[in-house]
Structures are given as structure tokens and as C-alpha cells.
Protein backbone atom coordinates (compact mmCIF):
# COMPACT_ATOMS: atom_id res chain seq x y z
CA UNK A 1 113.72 -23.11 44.90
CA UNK A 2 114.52 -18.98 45.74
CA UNK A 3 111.46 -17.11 46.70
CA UNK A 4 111.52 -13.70 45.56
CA UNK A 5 109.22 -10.60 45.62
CA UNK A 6 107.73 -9.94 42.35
CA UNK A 7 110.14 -6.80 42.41
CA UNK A 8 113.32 -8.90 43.02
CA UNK A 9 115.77 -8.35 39.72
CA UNK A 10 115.84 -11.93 38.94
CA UNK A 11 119.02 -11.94 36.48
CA UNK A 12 120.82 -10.09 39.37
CA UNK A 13 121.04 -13.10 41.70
CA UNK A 14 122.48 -14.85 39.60
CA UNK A 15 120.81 -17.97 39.87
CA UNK A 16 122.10 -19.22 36.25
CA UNK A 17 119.93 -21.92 34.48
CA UNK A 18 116.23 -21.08 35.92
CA UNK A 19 112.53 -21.14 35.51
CA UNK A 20 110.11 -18.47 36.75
CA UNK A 21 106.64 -19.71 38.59
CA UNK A 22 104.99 -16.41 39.63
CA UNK A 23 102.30 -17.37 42.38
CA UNK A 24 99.80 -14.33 41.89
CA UNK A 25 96.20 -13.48 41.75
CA UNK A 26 96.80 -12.12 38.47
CA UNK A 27 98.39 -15.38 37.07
CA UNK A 28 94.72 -15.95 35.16
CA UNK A 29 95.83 -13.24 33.01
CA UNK A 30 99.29 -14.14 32.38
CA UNK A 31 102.50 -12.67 34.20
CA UNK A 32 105.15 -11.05 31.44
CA UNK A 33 108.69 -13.14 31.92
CA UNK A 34 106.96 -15.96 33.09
CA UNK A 35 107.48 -19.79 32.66
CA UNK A 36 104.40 -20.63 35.00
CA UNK A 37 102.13 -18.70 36.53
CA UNK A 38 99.91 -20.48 39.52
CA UNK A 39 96.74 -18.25 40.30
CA UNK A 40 97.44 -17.69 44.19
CA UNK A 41 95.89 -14.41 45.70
CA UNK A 42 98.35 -12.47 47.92
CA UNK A 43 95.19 -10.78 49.88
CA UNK A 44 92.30 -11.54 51.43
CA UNK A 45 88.77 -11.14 49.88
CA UNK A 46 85.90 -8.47 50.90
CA UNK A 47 84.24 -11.08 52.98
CA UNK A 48 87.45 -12.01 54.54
CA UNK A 49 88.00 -8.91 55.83
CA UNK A 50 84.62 -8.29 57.23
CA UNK A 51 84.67 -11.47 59.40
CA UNK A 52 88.30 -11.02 60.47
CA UNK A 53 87.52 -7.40 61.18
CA UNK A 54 84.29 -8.40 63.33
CA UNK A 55 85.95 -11.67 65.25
CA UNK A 56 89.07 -9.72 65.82
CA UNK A 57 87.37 -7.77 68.55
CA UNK A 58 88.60 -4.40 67.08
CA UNK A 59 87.01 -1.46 68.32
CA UNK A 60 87.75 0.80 65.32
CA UNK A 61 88.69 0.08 62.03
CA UNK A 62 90.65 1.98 59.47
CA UNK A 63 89.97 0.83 56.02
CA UNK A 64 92.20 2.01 52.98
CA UNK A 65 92.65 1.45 49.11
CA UNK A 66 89.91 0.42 46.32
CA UNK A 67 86.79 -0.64 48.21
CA UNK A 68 87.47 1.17 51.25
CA UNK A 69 84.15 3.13 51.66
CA UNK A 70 82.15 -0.06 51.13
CA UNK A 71 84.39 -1.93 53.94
CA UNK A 72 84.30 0.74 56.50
CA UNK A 73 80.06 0.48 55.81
CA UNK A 74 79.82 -3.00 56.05
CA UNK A 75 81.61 -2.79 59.48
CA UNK A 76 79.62 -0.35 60.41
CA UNK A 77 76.57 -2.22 60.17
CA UNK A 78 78.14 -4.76 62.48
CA UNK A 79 79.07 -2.12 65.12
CA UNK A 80 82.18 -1.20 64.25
CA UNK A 81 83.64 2.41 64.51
CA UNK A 82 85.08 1.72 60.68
CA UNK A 83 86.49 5.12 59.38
CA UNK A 84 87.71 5.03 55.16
CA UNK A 85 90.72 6.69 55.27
CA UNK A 86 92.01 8.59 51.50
CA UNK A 87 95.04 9.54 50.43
CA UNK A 88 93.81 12.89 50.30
CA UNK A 89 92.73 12.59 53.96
CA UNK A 90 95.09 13.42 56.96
CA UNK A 91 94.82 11.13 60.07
CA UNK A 92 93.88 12.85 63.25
CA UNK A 93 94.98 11.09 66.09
CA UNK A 94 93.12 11.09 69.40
CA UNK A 95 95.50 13.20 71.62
CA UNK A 96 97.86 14.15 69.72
């Protein structure tokens, strides 16, 4: 077995006679080039996050990417300095 990133060039390693089993959360869907395709996330879920963030013991949280207004609210409600970050946001760092 060779584990690869899903961006790994496959025919470049030149494994010769192979299979493909793509572990993703997208396998229910179907994963182009393909033999398998085993429906394993590669992230955690909204929940996840919230508890992790809150047990962690963080005292601020940055939260990015598709849901990341709703995550930094939900922490927020649990007493967490939770700040959504965008892409069309700059970071200002304490200090600096």
C-alpha cells in the first residue's frame, strides 16, 4: 500500500500494476480515476470544533473558511473571544 495526497501524480511513481482507493468525505459522490472510494472525512464536523475549541482552554479563537461566522458565534456564546477572520480581512496582531 503507498499513501498519497489526493494531489500526488499517481502514474509518476511509477507504481506499475495498481488500484486506486481514495479515502474522502466526498467518496459518496464518486471520486474521478477511482477503483474504490471509502467515505472517510479528512476534517472535523461543526460540533467537533466547538467542543475542541471550548475544552482546549483557548482564550481566543480565529475561525476561517465556509462557516466561519457561525463558529466564531457559537464560541462566543461559550465565552470565547472567537474572531471570523476573511480573506478580505487583514490580521492585526496585538503589538505588532
Amino acid at each position: 500500500m503507498v499513501v498519497v495526497p489526493p494531489t500526488a501524480r499517481v502514474p509518476r511513481l511509477g507504481l506499475g500494476k495498481h488500484r486506486i482507493c481514495a479515502l474522502s468525505g466526498r467518496a459518496m459522490d464518486g471520486i474521478p480515476g477511482a477503483d474504490e472510494a471509502l467515505p472517510l472525512a479528512d476534517h472535523a464536523g461543526f460540533d467537533d470544533l466547538v467542543e475542541h475549541a471550548a475544552r482546549s482552554g483557548a482564550r481566543r479563537v480565529y475561525t476561517i473558511d465556509g462557516h466561519a461566522e457561525e463558529l466564531a458565534h457559537h464560541l462566543r456564546r461559550r465565552g470565547i473571544d472567537a474572531v471570523a477572520i476573511r480573506e478580505h480581512r487583514q490580521l492585526e496582531l496585538p503589538g505588532v
